[in-house]
Protein backbone atom coordinates (compact mmCIF):
# COMPACT_ATOMS: atom_id res chain seq x y z
CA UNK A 1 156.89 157.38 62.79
CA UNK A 2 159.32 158.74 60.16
CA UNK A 3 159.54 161.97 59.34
CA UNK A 4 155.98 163.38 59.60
CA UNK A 5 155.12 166.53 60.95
CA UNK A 6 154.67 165.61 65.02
CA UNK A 7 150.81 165.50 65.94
CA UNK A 8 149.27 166.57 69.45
CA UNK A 9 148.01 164.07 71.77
CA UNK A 10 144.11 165.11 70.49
CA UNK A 11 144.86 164.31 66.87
CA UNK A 12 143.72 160.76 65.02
CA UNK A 13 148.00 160.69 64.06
CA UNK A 14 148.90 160.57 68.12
CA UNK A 15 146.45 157.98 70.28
CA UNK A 16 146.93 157.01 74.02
CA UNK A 17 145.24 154.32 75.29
CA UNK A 18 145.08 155.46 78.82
CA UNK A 19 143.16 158.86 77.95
CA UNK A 20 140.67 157.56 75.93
CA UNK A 21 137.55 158.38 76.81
CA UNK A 22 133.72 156.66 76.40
CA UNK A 23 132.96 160.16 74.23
CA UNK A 24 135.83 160.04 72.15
CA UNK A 25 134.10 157.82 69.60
CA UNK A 26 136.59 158.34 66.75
CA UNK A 27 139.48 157.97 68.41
CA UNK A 28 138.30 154.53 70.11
CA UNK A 29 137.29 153.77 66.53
CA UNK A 30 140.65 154.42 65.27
CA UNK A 31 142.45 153.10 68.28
CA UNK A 32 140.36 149.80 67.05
CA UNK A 33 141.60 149.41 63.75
CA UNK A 34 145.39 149.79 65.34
CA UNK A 35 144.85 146.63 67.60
CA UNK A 36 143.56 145.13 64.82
CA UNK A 37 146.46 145.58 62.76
CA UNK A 38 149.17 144.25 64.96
CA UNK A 39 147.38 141.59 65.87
CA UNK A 40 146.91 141.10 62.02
CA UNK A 41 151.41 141.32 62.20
CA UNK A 42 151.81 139.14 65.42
CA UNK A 43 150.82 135.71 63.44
CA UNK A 44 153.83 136.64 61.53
CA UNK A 45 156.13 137.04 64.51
CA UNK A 46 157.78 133.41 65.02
CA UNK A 47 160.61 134.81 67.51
CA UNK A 48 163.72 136.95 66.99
CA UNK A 49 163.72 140.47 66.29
CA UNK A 50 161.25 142.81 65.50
CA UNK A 51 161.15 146.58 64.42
CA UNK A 52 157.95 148.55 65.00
CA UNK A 53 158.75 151.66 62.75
CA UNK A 54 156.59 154.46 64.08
CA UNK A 55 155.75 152.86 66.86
CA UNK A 56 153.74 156.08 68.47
CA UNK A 57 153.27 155.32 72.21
CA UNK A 58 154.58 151.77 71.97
CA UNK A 59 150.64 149.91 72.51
CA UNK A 60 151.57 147.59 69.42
CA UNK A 61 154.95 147.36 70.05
CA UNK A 62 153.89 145.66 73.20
CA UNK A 63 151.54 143.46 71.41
CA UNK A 64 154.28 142.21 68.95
CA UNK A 65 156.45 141.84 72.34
CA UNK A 66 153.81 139.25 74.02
CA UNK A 67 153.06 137.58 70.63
CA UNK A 68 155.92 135.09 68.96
CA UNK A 69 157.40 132.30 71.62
CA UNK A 70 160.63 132.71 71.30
CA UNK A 71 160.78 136.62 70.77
CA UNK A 72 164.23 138.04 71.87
CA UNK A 73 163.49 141.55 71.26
CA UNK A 74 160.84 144.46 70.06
CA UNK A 75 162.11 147.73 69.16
CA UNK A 76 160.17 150.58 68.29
CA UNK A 77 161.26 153.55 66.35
CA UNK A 78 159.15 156.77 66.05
CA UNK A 79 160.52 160.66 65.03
CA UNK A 80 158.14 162.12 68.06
CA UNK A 81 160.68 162.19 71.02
CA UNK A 82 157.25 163.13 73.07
CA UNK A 83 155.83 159.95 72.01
CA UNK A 84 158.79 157.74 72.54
CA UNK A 85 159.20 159.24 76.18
CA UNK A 86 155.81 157.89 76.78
CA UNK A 87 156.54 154.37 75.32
CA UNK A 88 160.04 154.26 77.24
CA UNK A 89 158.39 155.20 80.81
CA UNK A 90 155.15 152.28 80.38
CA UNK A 91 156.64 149.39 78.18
CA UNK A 92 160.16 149.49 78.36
CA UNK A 93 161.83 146.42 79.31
CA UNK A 94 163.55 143.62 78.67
CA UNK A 95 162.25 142.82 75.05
CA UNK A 96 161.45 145.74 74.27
CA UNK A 97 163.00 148.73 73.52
CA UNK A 98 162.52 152.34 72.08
CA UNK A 99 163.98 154.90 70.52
CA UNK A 100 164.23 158.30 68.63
CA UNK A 101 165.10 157.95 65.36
CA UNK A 102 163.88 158.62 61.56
CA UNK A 103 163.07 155.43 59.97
CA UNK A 104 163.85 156.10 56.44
CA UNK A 105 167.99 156.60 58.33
CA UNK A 106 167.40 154.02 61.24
CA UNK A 107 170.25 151.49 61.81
CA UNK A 108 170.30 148.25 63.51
CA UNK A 109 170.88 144.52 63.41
CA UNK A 110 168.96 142.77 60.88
CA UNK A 111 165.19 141.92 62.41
CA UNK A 112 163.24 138.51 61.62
CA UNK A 113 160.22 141.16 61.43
CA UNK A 114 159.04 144.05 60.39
CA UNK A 115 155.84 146.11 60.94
CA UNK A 116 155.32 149.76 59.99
CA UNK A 117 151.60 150.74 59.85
CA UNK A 118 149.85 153.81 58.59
CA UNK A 119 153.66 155.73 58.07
CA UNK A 120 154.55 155.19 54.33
CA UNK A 121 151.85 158.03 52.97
CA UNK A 122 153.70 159.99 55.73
CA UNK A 123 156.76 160.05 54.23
CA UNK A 124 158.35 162.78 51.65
CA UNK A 125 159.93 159.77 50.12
CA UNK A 126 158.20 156.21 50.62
CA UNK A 127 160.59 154.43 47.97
CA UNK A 128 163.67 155.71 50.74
CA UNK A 129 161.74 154.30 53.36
CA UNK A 130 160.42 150.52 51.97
CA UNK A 131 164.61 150.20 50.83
CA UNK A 132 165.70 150.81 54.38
CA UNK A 133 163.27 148.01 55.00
CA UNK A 134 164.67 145.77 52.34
CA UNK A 135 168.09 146.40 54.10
CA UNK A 136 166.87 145.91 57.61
CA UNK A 137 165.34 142.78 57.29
CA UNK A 138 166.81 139.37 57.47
CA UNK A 139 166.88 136.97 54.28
CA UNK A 140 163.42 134.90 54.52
CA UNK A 141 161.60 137.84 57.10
CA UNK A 142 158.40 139.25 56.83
CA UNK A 143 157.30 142.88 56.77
CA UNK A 144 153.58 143.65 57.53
CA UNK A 145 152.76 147.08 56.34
CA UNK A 146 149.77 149.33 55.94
CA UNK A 147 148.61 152.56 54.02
CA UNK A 148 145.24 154.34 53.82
CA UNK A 149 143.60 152.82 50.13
CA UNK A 150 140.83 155.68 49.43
CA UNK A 151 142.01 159.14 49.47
CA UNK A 152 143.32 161.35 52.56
CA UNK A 153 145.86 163.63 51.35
CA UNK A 154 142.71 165.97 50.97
CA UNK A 155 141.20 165.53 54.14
CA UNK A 156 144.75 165.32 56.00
CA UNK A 157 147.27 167.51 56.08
CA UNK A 158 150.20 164.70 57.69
CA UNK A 159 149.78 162.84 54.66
CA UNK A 160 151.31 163.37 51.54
CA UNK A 161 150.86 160.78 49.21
CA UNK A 162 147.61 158.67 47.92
CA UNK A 163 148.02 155.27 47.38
CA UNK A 164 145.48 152.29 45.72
CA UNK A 165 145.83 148.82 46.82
CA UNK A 166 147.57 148.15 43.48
CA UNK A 167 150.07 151.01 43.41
CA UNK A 168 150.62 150.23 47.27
CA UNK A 169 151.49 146.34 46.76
CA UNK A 170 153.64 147.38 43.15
CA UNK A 171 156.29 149.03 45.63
CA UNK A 172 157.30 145.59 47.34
CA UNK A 173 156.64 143.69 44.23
CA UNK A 174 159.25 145.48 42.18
CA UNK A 175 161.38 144.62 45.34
CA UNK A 176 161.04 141.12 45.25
CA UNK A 177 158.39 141.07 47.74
CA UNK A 178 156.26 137.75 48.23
CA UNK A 179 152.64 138.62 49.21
CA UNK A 180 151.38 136.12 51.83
CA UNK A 181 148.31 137.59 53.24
CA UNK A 182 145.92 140.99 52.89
CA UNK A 183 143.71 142.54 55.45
CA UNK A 184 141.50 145.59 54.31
CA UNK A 185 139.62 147.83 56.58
CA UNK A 186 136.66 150.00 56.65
CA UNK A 187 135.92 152.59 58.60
CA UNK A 188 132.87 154.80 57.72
CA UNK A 189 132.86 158.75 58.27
CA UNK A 190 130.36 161.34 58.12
CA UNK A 191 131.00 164.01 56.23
CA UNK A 192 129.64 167.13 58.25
CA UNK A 193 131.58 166.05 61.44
CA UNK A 194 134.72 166.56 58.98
CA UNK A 195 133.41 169.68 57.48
CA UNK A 196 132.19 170.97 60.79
CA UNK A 197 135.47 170.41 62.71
CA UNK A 198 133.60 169.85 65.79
CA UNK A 199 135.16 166.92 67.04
CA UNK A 200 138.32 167.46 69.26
CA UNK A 201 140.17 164.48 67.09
CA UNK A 202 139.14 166.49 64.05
CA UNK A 203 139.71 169.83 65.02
CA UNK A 204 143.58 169.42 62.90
CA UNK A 205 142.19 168.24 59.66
CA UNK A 206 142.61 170.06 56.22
CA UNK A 207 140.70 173.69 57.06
CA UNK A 208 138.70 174.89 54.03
CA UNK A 209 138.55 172.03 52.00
CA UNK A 210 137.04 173.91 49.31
CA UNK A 211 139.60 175.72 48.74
CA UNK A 212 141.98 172.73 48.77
CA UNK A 213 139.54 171.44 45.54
CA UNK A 214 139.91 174.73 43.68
CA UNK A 215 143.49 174.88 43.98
CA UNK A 216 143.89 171.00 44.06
CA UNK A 217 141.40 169.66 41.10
CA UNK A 218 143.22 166.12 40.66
CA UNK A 219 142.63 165.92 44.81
CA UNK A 220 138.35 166.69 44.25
CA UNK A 221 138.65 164.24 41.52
CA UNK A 222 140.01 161.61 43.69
CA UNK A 223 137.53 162.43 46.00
CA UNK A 224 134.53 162.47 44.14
CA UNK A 225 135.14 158.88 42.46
CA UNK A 226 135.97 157.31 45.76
CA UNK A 227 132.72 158.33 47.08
CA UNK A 228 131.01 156.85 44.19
CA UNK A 229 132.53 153.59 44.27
CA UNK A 230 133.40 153.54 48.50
CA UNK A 231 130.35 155.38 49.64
CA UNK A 232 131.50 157.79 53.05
CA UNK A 233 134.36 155.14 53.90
CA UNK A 234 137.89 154.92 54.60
CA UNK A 235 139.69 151.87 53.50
CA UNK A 236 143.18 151.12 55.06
CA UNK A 237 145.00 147.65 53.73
CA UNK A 238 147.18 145.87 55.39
CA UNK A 239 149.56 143.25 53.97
CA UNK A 240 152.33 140.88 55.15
CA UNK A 241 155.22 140.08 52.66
CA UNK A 242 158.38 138.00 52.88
CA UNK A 243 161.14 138.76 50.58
């Protein structure tokens, strides 16, 4: 995590694998599509180092640990001391490691790879965060990084910016970036549960959302067109580059 607003345990930005429950249906749902995206990164690991930047809990970082032969070390960065507690005190050890730390400022030895998932839209300034990247990783590595496609700034208030696949992939392009594989997402949504707030994992999402449109008309717009060409969908891509 870097420098997002820190989520509560019950929110869709904080999941815990060990208090998931059969009834929590979009949180297992969501907890899902984060397996599936580290195990999208850990064909990329081939040993070395790796940074997890906002590494939550540590789950994945754990993943990218047992993946590559030859991996010296994991470590995973997050802003949410709570969070990184938790990681230190059930996957600490001896490749892997955690800590506190703001990942647009973090500052390490150079890593072989890089995975950051679901954090650049959280960011005031994602251009800050993809060059500490650039400087972070070794000549020839690979960065595997994801962002929410359709829109979400409307519908949650931790993100802050929009992104397309195109504008998404343009940032690491203009950097020199090498794309060498995509992985896009779906997860569908209904709309009342969202409107309705009844679900605990919802209960933190954007309040009065029509109100947000009045105020926020380029937002409703967004909104409107990716319903007519996504349906009720969320799209999340995830790509690995090497630079």
């Amino acid at each position: 995590m870097s420098n997002r607003a820190i989520a509560s345990a019950s929110s869709l930005e904080r999941l815990i694998p060990d208090e998931l429950d059969a009834s929590d249906i979009t949180g297992g749902e969501t907890y899902r599509l984060h397996v599936e995206r580290y195990d999208f990164a850990a064909k990329f690991v081939k040993g070395g180092r790796v940074l997890d930047c906002a590494c939550g809990v540590g789950y994945g970082s754990k993943r990218l640990a047992l993946a590559g032969t030859g991996t010296q070390l994991v470590v995973g960065v997050d802003i949410d001391p709570a969070a990184v507690d938790y990681a230190k005190a059930h996957y600490d050890g001896d490749r892997l490691q955690f800590f506190c730390a703001d990942g647009t400022q973090f500052d390490s030895e150079p890593f072989d790879t890089i995975a950051s998932f679901e954090t650049i839209e959280h960011v005031p300034d994602p251009e800050a965060l993809i060059d500490n990247f650039v400087r972070l990783l070794k000549p020839g590595g690979v960065l595997v990084a994801s962002v929410p496609v359709t829109p979400s700034v409307d519908v949650n208030p931790y993100h802050l910016h929009d992104f397309t696949q195109s504008s998404f992939r343009r940032m690491f392009e203009k950097r020199g970036f090498r794309e060498l594989d995509s992985f896009l997402q779906c997860q569908p949504y209904q709309p009342l549960k969202i409107v309705s707030g009844k679900e605990t994992r919802l209960e933190d999402m954007r309040q009065n959302l029509l109100g947000y449109y009045a105020t926020h008309p380029l937002a409703a717009m967004k909104r409107a067109y990716s319903t007519v060409v996504d349906g009720f969908c969320n799209k999340y891509l995830a790509c690995a580059w090497r630079r």
